[in-house]
Protein backbone atom coordinates (compact mmCIF):
# COMPACT_ATOMS: atom_id res chain seq x y z
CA UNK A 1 0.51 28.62 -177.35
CA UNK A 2 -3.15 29.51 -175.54
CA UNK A 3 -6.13 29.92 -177.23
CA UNK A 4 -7.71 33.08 -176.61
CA UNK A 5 -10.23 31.18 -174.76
CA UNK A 6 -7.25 29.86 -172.67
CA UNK A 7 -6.12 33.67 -172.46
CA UNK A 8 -9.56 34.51 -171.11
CA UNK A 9 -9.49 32.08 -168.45
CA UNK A 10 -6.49 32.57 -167.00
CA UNK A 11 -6.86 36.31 -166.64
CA UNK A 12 -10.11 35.28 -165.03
CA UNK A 13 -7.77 34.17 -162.03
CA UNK A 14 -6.60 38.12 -161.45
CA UNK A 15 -9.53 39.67 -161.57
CA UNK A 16 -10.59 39.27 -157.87
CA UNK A 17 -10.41 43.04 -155.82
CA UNK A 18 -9.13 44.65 -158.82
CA UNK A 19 -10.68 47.72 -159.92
CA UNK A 20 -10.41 49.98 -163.69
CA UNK A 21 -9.94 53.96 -162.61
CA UNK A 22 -9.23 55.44 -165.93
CA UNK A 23 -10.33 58.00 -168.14
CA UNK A 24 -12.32 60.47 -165.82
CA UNK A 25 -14.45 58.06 -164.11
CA UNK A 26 -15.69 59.23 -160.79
CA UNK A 27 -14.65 56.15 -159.22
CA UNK A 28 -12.69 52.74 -159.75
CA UNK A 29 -14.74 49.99 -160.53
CA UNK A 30 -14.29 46.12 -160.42
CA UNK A 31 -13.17 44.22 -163.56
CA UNK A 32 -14.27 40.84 -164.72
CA UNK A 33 -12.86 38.30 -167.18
CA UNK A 34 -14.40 38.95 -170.80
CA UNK A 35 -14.06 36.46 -173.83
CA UNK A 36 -15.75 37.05 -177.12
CA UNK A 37 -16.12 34.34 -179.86
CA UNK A 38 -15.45 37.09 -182.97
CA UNK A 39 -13.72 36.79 -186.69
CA UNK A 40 -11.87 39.90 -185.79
CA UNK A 41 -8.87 40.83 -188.16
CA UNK A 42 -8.49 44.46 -187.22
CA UNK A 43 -9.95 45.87 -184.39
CA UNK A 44 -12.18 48.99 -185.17
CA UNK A 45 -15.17 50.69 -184.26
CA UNK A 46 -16.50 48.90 -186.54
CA UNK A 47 -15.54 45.24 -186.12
CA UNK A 48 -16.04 45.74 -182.57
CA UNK A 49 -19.44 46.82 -182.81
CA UNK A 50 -20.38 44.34 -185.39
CA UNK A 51 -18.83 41.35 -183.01
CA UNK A 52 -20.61 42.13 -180.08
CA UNK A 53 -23.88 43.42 -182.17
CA UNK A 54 -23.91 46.77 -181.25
CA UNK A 55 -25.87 49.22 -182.61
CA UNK A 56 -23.90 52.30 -182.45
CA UNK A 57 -26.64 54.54 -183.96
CA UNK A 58 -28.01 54.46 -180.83
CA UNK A 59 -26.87 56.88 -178.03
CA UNK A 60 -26.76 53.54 -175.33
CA UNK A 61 -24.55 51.38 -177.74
CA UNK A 62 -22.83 54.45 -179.31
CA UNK A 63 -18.97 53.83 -179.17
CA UNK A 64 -17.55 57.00 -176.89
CA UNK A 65 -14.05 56.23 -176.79
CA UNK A 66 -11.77 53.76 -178.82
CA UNK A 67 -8.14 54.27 -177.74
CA UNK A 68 -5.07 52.24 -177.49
CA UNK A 69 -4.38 50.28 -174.33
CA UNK A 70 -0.76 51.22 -173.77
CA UNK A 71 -0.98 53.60 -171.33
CA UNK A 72 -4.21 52.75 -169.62
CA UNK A 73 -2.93 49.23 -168.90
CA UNK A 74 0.36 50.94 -167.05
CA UNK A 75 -2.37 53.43 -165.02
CA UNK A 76 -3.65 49.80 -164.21
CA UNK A 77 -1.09 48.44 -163.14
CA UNK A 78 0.17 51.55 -160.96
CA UNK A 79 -3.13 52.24 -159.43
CA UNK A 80 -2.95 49.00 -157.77
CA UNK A 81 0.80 48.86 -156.09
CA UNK A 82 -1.13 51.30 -153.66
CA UNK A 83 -3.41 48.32 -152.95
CA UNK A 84 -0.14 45.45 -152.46
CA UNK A 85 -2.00 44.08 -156.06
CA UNK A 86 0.68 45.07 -158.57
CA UNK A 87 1.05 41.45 -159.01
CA UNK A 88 -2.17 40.50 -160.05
CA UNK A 89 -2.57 43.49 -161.96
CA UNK A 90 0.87 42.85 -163.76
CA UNK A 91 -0.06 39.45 -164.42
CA UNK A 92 -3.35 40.41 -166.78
CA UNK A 93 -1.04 42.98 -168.70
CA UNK A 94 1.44 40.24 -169.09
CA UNK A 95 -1.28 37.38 -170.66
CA UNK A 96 -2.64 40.06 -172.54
CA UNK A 97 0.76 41.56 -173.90
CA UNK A 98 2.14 38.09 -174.72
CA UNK A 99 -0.97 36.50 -176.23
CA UNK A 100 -3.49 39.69 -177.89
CA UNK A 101 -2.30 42.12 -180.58
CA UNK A 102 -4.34 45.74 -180.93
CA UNK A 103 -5.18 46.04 -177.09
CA UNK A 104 -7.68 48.67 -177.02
CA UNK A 105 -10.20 50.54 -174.27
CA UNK A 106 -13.32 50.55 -176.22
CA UNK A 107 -15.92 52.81 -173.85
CA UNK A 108 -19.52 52.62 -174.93
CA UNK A 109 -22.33 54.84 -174.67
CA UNK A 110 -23.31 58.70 -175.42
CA UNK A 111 -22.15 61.21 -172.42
CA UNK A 112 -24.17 63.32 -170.98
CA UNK A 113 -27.34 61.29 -173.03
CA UNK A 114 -30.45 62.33 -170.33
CA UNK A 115 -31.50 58.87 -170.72
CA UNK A 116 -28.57 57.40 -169.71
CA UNK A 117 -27.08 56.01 -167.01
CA UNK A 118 -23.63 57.67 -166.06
CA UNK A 119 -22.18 54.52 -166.45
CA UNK A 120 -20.42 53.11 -169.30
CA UNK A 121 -19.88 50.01 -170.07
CA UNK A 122 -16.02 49.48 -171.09
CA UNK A 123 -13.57 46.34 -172.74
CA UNK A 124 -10.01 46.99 -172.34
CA UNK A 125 -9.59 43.65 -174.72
CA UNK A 126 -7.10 42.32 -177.50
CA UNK A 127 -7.39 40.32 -180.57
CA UNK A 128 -5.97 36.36 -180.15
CA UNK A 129 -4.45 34.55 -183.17
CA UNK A 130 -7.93 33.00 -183.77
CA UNK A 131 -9.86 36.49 -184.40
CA UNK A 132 -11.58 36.05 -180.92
CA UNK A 133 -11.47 39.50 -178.31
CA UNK A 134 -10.42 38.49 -174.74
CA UNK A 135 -9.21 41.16 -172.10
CA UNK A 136 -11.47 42.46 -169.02
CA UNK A 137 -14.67 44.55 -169.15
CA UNK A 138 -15.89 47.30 -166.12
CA UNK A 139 -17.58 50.75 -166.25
CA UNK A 140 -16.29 53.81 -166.44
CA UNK A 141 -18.93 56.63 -164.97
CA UNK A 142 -19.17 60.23 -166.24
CA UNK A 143 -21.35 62.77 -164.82
């Protein structure tokens, strides 16, 4: 058994030179480690938002996209057998497969806000047996 925290830190040691190309962004960005301490049940919009003290009535912390991991996480892993890094890649899904339930892409922010950047922050994260969220975080960018 791992902690989530545990989780967390050993998908830390994959991250290096991988990048998240999903979902229309304009380009692949890098991915780091991300750990939450949360009392997450379910993961929603909601209990997301309320974890990480969003304020989605705001077009910046507005929650774009909330989707179910599946498929992005096999894009993931694809994208990088180009790159000889199907093995690190494979190696987050894994930790994250065996050790988080309800792996999600939550995207955040209002497209095409003219305040806004055209990047978006993004979690591709899970729920551990503790309620804490643990996964990786990037951007995604729209234009």
């Amino acid at each position: 058994y791992l902690s989530t925290e545990e989780v967390a830190s050993q998908i830390g040691q994959y991250t290096d030179k991988l990048l998240f190309d999903d979902f229309g962004s304009e380009a692949g960005i890098a991915i780091s480690v991300f750990y939450h301490e949360a009392e997450v049940e379910i993961l929603t919009r909601e209990s997301f938002a309320k974890a990480l003290s969003l304020d989605v009535s705001t077009p910046r912390e507005e929650i774009a996209r909330f989707e179910e991991a599946y498929e992005p996480l096999l894009n993931f892993i694809d994208l990088h057998a180009y790159f000889g890094l199907e093995d690190q890649a494979q190696a987050i899904v894994e930790l994250m497969q065996m050790h988080l339930s309800q792996l999600s892409v939550i995207i955040i922010g209002q497209d095409n806000h003219p305040d806004l950047s055209s990047e978006h922050p993004t979690y591709v994260i899970g729920v551990g047996d503790d309620g804490d969220l643990a996964g990786f975080q990037t951007k995604v960018i729209w234009t």
